[in-house]
Protein backbone atom coordinates (compact mmCIF):
# COMPACT_ATOMS: atom_id res chain seq x y z
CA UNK A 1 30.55 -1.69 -25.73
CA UNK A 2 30.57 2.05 -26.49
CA UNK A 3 28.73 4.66 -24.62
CA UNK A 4 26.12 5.31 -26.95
CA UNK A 5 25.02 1.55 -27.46
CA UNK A 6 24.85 -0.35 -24.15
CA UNK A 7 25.36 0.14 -20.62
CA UNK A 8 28.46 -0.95 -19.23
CA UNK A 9 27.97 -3.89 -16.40
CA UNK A 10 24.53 -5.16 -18.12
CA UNK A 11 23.63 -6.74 -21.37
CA UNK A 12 26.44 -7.62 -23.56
CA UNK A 13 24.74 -9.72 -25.93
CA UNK A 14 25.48 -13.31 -26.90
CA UNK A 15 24.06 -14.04 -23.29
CA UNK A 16 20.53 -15.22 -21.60
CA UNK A 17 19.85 -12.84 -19.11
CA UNK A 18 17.17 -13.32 -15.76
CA UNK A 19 15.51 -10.42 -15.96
CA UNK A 20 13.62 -10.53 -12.95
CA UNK A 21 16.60 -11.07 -10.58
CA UNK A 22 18.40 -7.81 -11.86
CA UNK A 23 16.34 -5.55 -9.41
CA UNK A 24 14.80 -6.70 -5.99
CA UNK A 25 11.60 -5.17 -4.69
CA UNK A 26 12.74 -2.31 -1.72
CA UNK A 27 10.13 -1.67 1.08
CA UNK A 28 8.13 1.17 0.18
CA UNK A 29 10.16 2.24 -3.34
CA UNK A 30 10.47 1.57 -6.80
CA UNK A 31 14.09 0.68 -8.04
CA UNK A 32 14.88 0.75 -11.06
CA UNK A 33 17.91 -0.17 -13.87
CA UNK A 34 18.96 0.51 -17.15
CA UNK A 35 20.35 -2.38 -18.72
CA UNK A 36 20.49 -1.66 -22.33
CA UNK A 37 20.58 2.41 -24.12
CA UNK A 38 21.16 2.62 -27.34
CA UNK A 39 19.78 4.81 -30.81
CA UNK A 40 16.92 2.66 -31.28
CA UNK A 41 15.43 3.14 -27.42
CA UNK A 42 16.27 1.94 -23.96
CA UNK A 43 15.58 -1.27 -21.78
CA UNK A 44 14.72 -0.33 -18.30
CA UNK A 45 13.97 -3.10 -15.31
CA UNK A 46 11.78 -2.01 -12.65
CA UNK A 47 10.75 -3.04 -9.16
CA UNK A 48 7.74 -1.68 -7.41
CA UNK A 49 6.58 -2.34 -3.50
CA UNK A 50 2.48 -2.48 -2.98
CA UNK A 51 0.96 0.70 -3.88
CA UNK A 52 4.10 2.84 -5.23
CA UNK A 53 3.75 4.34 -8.63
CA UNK A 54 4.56 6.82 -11.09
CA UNK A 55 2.56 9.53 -11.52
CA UNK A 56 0.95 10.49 -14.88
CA UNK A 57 2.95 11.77 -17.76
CA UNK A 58 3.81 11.34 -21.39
CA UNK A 59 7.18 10.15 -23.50
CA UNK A 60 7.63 11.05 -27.03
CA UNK A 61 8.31 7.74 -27.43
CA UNK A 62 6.14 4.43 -27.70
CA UNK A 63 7.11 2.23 -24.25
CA UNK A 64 5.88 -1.28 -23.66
CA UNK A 65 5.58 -3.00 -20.35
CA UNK A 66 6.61 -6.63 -19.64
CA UNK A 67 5.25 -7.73 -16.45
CA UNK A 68 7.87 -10.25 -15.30
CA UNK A 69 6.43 -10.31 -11.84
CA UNK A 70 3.18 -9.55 -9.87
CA UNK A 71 0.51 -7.45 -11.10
CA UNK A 72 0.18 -3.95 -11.80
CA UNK A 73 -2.37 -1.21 -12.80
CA UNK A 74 -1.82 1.08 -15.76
CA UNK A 75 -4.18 3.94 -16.52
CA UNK A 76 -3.31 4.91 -20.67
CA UNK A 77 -4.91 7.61 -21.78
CA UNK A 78 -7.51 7.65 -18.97
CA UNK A 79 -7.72 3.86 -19.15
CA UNK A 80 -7.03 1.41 -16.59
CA UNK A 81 -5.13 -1.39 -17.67
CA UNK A 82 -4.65 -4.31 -15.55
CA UNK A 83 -1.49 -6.81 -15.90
CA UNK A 84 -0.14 -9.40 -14.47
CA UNK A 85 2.99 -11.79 -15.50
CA UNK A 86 3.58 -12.86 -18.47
CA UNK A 87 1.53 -9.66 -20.27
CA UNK A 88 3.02 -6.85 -22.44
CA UNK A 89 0.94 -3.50 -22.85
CA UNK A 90 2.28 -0.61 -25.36
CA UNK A 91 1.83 2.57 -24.12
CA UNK A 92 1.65 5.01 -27.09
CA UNK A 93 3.63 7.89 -27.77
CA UNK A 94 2.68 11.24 -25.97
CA UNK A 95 -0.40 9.42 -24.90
CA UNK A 96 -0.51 10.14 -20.61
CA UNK A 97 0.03 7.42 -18.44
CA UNK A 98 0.57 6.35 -15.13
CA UNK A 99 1.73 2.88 -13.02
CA UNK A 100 0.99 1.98 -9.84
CA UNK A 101 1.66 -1.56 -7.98
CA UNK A 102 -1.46 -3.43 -7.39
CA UNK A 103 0.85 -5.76 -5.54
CA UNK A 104 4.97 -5.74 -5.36
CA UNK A 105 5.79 -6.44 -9.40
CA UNK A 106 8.57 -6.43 -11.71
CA UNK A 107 8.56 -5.06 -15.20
CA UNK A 108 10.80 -4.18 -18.02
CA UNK A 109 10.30 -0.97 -19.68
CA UNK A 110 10.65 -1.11 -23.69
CA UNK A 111 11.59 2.83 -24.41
CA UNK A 112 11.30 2.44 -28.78
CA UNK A 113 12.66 5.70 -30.24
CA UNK A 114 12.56 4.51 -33.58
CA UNK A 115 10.39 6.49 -36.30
């Protein structure tokens, strides 16, 4: 795998891969690991205790969240977004957003930098 597509020790392709057992939930943190960076965007897993977040801001980028555990509040543009397991929620480019942890979740981040 070179260094500009894919992250050595994490996806290699050809391969089923548990997502949600990559990071664990840490007592008051959010943890986080890139699994996959390449040209076309980056593949992030997260893990978030009760009531940590991210604070607003913006990516040039559009990003989707995959809830793959618990339940989590967005606010896009303003706009709260509630979701829980199972859910995926784009988060448009240089639109402002923030996350925060309604509950200890698990997501994976969807960075697309494609035009």
């Amino acid at each position: 795998m070179s260094k500009e597509d894919g992250v050595a020790g994490s996806l290699t392709g050809a391969e089923a891969v548990e997502l949600a057992g990559l990071v664990e939930v840490s007592t008051e943190a959010v943890v986080s690991r890139t699994i996959y960076k390449g040209k076309a965007g980056t593949l992030t897993v997260f893990a978030f205790d009760r009531g940590q977040e991210l604070s607003e801001h913006s990516a040039p980028f559009d990003a989707c969240v995959q809830v793959l555990e618990g339940r989590v509040e967005l606010k896009i543009g303003g706009k709260p977004v509630e979701a829980t397991a199972g859910q995926l929620v784009l988060m448009p480019a240089d639109v402002p957003h923030a996350v925060r942890a309604v509950e200890p979740f698990k997501m994976l981040l969807i960075m697309l930098k494609g035009g």
